[in-house]
PDB file of N, CA and C in Angstrom:
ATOM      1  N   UNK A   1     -60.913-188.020  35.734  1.00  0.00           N
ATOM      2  CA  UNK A   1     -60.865-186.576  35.816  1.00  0.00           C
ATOM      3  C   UNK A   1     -61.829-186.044  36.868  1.00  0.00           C
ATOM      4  N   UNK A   2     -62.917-186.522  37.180  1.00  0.00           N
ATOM      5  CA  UNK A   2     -63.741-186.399  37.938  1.00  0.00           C
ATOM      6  C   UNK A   2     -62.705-185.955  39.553  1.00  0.00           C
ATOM      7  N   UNK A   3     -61.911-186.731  39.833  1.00  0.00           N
ATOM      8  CA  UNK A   3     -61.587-186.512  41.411  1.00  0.00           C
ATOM      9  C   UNK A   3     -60.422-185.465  41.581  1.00  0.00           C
ATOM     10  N   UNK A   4     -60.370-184.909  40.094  1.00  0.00           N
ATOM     11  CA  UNK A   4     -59.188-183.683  40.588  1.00  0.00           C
ATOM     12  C   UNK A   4     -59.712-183.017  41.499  1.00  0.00           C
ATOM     13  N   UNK A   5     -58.713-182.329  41.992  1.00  0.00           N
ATOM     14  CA  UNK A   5     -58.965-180.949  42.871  1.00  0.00           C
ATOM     15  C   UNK A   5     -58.666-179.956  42.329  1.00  0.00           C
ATOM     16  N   UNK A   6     -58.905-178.289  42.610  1.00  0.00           N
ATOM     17  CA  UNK A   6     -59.149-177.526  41.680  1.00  0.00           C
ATOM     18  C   UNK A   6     -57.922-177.025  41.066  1.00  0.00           C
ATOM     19  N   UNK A   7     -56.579-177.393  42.076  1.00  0.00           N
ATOM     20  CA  UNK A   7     -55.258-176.875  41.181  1.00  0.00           C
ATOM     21  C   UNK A   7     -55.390-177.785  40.067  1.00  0.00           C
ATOM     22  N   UNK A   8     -55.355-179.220  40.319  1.00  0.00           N
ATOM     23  CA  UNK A   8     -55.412-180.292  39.051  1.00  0.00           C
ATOM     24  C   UNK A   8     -56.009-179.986  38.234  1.00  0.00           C
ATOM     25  N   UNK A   9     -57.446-179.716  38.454  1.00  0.00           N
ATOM     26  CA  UNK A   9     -58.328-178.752  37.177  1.00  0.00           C
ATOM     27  C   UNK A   9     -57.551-177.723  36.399  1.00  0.00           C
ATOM     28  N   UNK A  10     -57.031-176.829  37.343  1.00  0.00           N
ATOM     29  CA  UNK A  10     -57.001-175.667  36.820  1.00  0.00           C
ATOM     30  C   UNK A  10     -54.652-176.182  35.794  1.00  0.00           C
ATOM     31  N   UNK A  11     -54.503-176.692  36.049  1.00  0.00           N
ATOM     32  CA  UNK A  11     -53.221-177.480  35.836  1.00  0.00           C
ATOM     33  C   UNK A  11     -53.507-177.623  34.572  1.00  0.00           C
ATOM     34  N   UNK A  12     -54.721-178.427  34.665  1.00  0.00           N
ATOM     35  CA  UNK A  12     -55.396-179.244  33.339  1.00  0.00           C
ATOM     36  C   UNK A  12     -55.950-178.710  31.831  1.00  0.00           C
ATOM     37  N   UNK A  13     -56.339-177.663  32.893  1.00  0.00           N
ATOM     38  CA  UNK A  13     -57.195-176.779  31.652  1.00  0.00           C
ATOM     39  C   UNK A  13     -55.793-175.890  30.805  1.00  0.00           C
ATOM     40  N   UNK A  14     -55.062-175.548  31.137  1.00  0.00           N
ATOM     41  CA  UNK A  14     -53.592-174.789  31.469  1.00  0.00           C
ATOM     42  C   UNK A  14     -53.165-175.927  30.003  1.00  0.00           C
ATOM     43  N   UNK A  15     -52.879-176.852  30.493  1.00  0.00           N
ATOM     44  CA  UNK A  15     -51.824-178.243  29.734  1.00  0.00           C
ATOM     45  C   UNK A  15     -52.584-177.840  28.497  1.00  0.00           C
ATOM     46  N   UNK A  16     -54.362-178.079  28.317  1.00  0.00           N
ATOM     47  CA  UNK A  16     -55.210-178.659  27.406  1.00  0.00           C
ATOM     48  C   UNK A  16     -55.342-177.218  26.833  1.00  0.00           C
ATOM     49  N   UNK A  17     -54.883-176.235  26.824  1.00  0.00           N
ATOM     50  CA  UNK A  17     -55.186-174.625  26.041  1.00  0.00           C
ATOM     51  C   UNK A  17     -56.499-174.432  26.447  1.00  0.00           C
ATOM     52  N   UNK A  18     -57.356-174.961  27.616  1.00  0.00           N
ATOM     53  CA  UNK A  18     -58.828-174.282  27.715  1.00  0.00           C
ATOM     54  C   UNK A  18     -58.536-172.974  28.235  1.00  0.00           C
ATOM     55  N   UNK A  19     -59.121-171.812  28.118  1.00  0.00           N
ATOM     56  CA  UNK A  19     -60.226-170.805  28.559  1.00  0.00           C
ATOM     57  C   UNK A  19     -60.923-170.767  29.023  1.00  0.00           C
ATOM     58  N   UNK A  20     -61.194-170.285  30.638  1.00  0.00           N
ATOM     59  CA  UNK A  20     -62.444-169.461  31.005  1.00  0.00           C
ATOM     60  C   UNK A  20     -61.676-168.602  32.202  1.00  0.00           C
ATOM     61  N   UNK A  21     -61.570-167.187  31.485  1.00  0.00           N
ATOM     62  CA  UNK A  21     -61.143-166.411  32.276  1.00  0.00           C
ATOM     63  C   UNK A  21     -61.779-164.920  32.557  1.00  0.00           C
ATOM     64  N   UNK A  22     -61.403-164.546  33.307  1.00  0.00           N
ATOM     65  CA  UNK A  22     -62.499-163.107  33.453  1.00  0.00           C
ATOM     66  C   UNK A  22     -60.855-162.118  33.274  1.00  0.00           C
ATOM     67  N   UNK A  23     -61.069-161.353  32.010  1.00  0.00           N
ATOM     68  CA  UNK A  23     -60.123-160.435  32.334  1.00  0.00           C
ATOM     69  C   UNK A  23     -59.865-159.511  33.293  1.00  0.00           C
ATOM     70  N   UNK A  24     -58.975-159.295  33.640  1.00  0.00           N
ATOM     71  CA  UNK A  24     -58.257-158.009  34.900  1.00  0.00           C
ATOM     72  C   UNK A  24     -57.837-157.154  34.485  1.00  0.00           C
ATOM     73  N   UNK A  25     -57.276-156.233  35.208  1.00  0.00           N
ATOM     74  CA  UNK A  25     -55.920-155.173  34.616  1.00  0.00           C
ATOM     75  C   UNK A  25     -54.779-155.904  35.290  1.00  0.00           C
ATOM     76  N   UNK A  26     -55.298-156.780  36.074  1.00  0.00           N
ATOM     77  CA  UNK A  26     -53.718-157.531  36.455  1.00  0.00           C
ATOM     78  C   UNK A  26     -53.542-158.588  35.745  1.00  0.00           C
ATOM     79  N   UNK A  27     -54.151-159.341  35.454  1.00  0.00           N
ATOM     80  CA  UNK A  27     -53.432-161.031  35.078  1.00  0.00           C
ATOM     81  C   UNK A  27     -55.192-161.542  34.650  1.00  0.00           C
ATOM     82  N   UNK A  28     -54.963-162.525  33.978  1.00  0.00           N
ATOM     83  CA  UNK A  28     -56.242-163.665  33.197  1.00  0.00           C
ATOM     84  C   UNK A  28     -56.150-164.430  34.974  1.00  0.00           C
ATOM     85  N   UNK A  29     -57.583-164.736  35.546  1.00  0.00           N
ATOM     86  CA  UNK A  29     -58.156-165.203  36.473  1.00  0.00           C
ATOM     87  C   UNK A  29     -59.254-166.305  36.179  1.00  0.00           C
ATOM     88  N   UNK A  30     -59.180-167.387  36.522  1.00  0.00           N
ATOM     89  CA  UNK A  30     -59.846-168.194  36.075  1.00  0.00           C
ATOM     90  C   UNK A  30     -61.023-167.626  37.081  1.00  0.00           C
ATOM     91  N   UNK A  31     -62.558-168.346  36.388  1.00  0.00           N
ATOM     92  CA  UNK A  31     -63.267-167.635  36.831  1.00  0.00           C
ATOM     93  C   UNK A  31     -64.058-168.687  38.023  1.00  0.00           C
ATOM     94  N   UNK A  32     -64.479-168.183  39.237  1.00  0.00           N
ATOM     95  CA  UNK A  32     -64.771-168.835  40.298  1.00  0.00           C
ATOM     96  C   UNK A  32     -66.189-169.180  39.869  1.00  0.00           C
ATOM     97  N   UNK A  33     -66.497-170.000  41.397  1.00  0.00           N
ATOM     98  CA  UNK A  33     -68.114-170.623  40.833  1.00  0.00           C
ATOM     99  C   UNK A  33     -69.108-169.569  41.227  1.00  0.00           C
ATOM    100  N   UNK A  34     -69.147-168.775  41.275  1.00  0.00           N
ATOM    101  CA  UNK A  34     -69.723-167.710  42.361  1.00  0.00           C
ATOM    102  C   UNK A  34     -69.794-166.862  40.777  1.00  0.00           C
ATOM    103  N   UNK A  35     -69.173-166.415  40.482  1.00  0.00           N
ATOM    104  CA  UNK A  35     -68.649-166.083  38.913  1.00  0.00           C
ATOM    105  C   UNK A  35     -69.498-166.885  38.070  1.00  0.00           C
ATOM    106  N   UNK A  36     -69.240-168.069  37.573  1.00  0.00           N
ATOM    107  CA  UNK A  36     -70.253-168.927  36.957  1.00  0.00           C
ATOM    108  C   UNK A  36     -71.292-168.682  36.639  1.00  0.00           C
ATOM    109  N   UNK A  37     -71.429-169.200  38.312  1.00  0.00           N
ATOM    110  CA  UNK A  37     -73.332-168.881  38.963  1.00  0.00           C
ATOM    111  C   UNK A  37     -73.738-167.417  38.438  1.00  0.00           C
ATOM    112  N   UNK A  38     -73.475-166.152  38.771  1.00  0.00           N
ATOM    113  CA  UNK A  38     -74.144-164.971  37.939  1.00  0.00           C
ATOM    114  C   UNK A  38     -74.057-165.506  36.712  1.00  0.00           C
ATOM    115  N   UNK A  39     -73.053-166.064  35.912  1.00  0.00           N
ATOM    116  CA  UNK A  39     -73.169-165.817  34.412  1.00  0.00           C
ATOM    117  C   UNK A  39     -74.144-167.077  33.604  1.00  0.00           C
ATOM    118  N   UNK A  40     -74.324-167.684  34.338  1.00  0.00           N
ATOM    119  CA  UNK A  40     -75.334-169.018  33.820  1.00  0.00           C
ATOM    120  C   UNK A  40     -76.774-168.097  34.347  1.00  0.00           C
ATOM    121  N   UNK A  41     -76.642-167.304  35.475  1.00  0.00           N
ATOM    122  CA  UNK A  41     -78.076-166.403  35.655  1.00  0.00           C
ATOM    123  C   UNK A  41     -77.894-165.474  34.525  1.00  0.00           C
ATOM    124  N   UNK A  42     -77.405-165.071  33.871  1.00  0.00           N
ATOM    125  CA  UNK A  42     -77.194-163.850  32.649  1.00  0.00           C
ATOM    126  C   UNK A  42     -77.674-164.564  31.651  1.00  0.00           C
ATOM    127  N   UNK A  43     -77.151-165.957  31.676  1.00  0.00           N
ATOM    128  CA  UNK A  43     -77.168-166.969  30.427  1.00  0.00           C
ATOM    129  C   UNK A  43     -79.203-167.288  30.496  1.00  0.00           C
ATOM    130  N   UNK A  44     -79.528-167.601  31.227  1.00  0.00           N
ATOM    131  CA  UNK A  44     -80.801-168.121  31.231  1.00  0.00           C
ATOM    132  C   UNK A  44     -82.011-167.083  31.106  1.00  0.00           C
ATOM    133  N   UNK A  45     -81.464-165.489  31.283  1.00  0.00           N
ATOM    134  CA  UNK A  45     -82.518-164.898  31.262  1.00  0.00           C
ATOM    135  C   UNK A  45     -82.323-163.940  30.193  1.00  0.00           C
ATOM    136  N   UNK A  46     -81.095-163.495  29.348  1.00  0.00           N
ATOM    137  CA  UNK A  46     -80.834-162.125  28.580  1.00  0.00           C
ATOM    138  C   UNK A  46     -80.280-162.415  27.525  1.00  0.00           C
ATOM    139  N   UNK A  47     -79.865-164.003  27.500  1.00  0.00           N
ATOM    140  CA  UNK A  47     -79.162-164.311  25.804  1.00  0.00           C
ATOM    141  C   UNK A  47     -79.233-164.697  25.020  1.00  0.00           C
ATOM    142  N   UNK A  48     -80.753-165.293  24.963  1.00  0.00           N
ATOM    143  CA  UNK A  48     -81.294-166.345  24.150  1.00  0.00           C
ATOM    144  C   UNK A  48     -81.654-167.567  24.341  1.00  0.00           C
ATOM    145  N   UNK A  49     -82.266-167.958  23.618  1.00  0.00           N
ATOM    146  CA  UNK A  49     -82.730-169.531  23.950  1.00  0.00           C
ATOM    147  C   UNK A  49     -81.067-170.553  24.060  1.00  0.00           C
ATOM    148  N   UNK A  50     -80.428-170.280  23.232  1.00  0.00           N
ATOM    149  CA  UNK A  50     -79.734-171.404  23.441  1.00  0.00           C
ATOM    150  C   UNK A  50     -78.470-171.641  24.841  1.00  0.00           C
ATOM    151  N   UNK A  51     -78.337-170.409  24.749  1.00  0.00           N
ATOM    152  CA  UNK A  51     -77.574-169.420  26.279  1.00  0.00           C
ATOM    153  C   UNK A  51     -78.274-169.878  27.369  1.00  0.00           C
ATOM    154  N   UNK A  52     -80.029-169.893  27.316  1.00  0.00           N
ATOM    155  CA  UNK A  52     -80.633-170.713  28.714  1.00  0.00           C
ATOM    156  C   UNK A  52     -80.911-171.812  28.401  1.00  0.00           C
ATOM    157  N   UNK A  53     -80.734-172.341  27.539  1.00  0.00           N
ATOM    158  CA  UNK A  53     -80.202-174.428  27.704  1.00  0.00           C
ATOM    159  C   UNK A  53     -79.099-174.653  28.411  1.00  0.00           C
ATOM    160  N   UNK A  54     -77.960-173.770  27.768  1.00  0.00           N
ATOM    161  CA  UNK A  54     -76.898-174.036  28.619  1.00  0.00           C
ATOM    162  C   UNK A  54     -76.450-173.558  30.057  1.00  0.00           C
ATOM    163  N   UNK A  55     -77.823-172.912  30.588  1.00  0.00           N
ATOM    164  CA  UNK A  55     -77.657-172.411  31.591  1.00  0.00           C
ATOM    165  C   UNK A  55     -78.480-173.700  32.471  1.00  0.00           C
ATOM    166  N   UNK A  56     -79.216-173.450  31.844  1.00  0.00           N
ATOM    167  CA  UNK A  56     -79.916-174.840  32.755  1.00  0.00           C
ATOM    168  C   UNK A  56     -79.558-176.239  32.794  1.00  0.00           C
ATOM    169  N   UNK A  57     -78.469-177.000  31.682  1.00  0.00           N
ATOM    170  CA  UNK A  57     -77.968-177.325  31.823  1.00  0.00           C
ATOM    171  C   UNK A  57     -77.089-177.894  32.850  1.00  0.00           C
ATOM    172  N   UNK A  58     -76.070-176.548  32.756  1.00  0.00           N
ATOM    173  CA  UNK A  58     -75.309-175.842  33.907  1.00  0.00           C
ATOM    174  C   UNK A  58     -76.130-176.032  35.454  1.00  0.00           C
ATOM    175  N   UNK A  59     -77.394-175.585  35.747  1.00  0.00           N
ATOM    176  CA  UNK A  59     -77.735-175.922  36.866  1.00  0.00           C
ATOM    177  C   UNK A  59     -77.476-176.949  37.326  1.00  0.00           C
ATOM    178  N   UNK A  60     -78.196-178.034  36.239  1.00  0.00           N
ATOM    179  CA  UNK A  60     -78.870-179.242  36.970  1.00  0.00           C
ATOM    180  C   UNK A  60     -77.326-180.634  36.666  1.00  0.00           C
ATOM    181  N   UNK A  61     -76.027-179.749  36.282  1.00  0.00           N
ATOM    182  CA  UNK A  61     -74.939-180.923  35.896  1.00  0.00           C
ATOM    183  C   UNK A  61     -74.439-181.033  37.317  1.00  0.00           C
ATOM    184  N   UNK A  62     -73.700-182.426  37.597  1.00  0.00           N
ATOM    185  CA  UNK A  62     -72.824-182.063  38.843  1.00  0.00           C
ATOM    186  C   UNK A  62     -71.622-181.615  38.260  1.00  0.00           C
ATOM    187  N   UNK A  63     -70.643-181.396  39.249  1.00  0.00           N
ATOM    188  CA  UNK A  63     -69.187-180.710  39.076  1.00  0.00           C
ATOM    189  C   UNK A  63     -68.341-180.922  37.732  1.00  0.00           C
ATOM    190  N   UNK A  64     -68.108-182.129  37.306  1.00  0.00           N
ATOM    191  CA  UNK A  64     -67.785-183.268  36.532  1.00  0.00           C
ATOM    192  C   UNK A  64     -68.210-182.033  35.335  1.00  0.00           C
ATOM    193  N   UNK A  65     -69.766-182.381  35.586  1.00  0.00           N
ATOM    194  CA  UNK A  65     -70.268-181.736  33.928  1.00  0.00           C
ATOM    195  C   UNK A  65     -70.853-180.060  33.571  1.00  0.00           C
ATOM    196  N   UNK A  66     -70.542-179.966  34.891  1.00  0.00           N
ATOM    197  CA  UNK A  66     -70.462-178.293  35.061  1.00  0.00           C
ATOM    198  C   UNK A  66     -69.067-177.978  34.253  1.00  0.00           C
ATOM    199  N   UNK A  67     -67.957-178.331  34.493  1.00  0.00           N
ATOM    200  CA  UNK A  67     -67.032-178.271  34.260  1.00  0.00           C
ATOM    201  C   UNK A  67     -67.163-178.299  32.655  1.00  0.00           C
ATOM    202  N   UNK A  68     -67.165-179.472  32.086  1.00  0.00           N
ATOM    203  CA  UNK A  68     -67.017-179.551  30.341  1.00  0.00           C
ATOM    204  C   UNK A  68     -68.191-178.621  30.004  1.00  0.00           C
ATOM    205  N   UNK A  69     -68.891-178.533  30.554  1.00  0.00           N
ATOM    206  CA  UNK A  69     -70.035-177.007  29.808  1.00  0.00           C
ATOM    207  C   UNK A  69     -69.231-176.113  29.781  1.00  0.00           C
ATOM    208  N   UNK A  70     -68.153-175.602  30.904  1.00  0.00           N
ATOM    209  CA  UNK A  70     -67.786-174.117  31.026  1.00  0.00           C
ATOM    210  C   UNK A  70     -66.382-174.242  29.769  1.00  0.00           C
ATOM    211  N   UNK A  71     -65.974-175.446  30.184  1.00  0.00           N
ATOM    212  CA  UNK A  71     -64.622-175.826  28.622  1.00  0.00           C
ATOM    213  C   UNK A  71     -65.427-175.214  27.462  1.00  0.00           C
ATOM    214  N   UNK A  72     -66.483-176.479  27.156  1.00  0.00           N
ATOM    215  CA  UNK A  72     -66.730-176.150  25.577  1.00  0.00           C
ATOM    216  C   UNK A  72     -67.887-174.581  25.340  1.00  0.00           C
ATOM    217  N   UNK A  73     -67.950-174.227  26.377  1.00  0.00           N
ATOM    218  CA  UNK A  73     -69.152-172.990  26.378  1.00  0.00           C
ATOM    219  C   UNK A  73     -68.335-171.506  27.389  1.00  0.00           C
ATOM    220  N   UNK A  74     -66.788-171.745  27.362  1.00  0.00           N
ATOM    221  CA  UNK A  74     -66.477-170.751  28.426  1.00  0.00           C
ATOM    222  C   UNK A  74     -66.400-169.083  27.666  1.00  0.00           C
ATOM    223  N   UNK A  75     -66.857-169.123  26.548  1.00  0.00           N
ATOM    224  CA  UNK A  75     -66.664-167.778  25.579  1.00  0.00           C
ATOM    225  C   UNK A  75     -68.321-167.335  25.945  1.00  0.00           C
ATOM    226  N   UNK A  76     -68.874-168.047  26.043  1.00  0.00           N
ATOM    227  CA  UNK A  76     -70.491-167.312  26.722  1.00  0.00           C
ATOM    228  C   UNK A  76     -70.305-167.153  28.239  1.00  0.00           C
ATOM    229  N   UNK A  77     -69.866-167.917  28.799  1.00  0.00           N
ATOM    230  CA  UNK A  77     -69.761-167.737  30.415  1.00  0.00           C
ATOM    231  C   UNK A  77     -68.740-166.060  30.295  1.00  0.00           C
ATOM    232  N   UNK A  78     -68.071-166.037  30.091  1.00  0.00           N
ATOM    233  CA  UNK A  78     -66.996-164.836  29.849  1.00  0.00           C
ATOM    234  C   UNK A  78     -67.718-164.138  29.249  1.00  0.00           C
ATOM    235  N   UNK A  79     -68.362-163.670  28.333  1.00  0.00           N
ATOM    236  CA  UNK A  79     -69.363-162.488  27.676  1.00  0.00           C
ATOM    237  C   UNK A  79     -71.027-162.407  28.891  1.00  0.00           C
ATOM    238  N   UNK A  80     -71.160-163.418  29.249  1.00  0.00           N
ATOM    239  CA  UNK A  80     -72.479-163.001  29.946  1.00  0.00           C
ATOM    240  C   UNK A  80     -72.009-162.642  31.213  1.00  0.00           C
ATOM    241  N   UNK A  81     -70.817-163.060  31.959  1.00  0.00           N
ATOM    242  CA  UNK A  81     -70.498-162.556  33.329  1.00  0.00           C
ATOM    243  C   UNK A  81     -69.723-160.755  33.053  1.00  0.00           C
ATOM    244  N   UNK A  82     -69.033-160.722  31.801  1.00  0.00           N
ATOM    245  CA  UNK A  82     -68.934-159.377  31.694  1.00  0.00           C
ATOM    246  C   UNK A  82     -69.995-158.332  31.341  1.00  0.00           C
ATOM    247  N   UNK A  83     -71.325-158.957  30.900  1.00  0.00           N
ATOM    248  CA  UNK A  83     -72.401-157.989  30.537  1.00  0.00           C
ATOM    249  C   UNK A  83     -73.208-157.957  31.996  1.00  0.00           C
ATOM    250  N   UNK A  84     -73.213-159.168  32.761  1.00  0.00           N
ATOM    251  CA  UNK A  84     -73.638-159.109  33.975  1.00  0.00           C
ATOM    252  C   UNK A  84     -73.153-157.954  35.048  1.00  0.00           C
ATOM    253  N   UNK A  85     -71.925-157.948  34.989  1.00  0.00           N
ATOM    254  CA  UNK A  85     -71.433-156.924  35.965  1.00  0.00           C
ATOM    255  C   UNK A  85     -71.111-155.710  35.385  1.00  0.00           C
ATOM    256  N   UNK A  86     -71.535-155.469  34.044  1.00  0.00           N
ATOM    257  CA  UNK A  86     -71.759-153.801  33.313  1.00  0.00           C
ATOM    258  C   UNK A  86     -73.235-153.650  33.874  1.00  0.00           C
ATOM    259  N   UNK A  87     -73.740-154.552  33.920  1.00  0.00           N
ATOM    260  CA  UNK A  87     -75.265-153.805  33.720  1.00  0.00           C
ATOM    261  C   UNK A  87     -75.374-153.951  35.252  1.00  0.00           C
ATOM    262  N   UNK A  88     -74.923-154.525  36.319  1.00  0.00           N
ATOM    263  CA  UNK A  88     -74.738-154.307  37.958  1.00  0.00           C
ATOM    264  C   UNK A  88     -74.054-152.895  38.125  1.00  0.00           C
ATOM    265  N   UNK A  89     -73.624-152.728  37.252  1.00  0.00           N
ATOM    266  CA  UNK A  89     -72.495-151.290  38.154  1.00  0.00           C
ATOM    267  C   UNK A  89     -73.727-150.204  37.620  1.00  0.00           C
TER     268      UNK A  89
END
């Protein structure tokens, strides 16, 4: 699984019922790494201790295990990137 590319990922996650999406008014968008990245910064400083394990975590995983953090943890990535960009606007 390691050498997918990101349609294969995103194929994958699709097949396997994962989640991590940022809602729209248009369509469920999987959420980019750029996306992530703010919400693992939301995660490490505003949600609790266990929110910045998994943020730091998240830093220090490569791709591989960035990835299964955002699978089994994508309902915090999705609540801290939406409180992130309420409290930006």
């Amino acid at each position: 699984m390691s050498d997918l590319n990101m349609n294969e990922f995103l194929a994958h996650m699709q097949a396997s019922g994962l989640r991590t999406f940022v809602i729209t008014d248009e369509e469920d968008v999987p959420m980019t790494d750029a996306q992530l990245h703010e919400a693992a910064g939301y995660l490490e400083t505003r949600m609790g201790g266990f929110a910045n394990a998994i943020a730091l975590a998240y830093y220090r995983a490569d791709g591989d295990n960035q990835r299964k953090l955002v699978a089994a943890f994508g309902d915090l990535f999705e609540r801290a990137y939406t409180m992130w960009h309420e409290d930006k606007e």
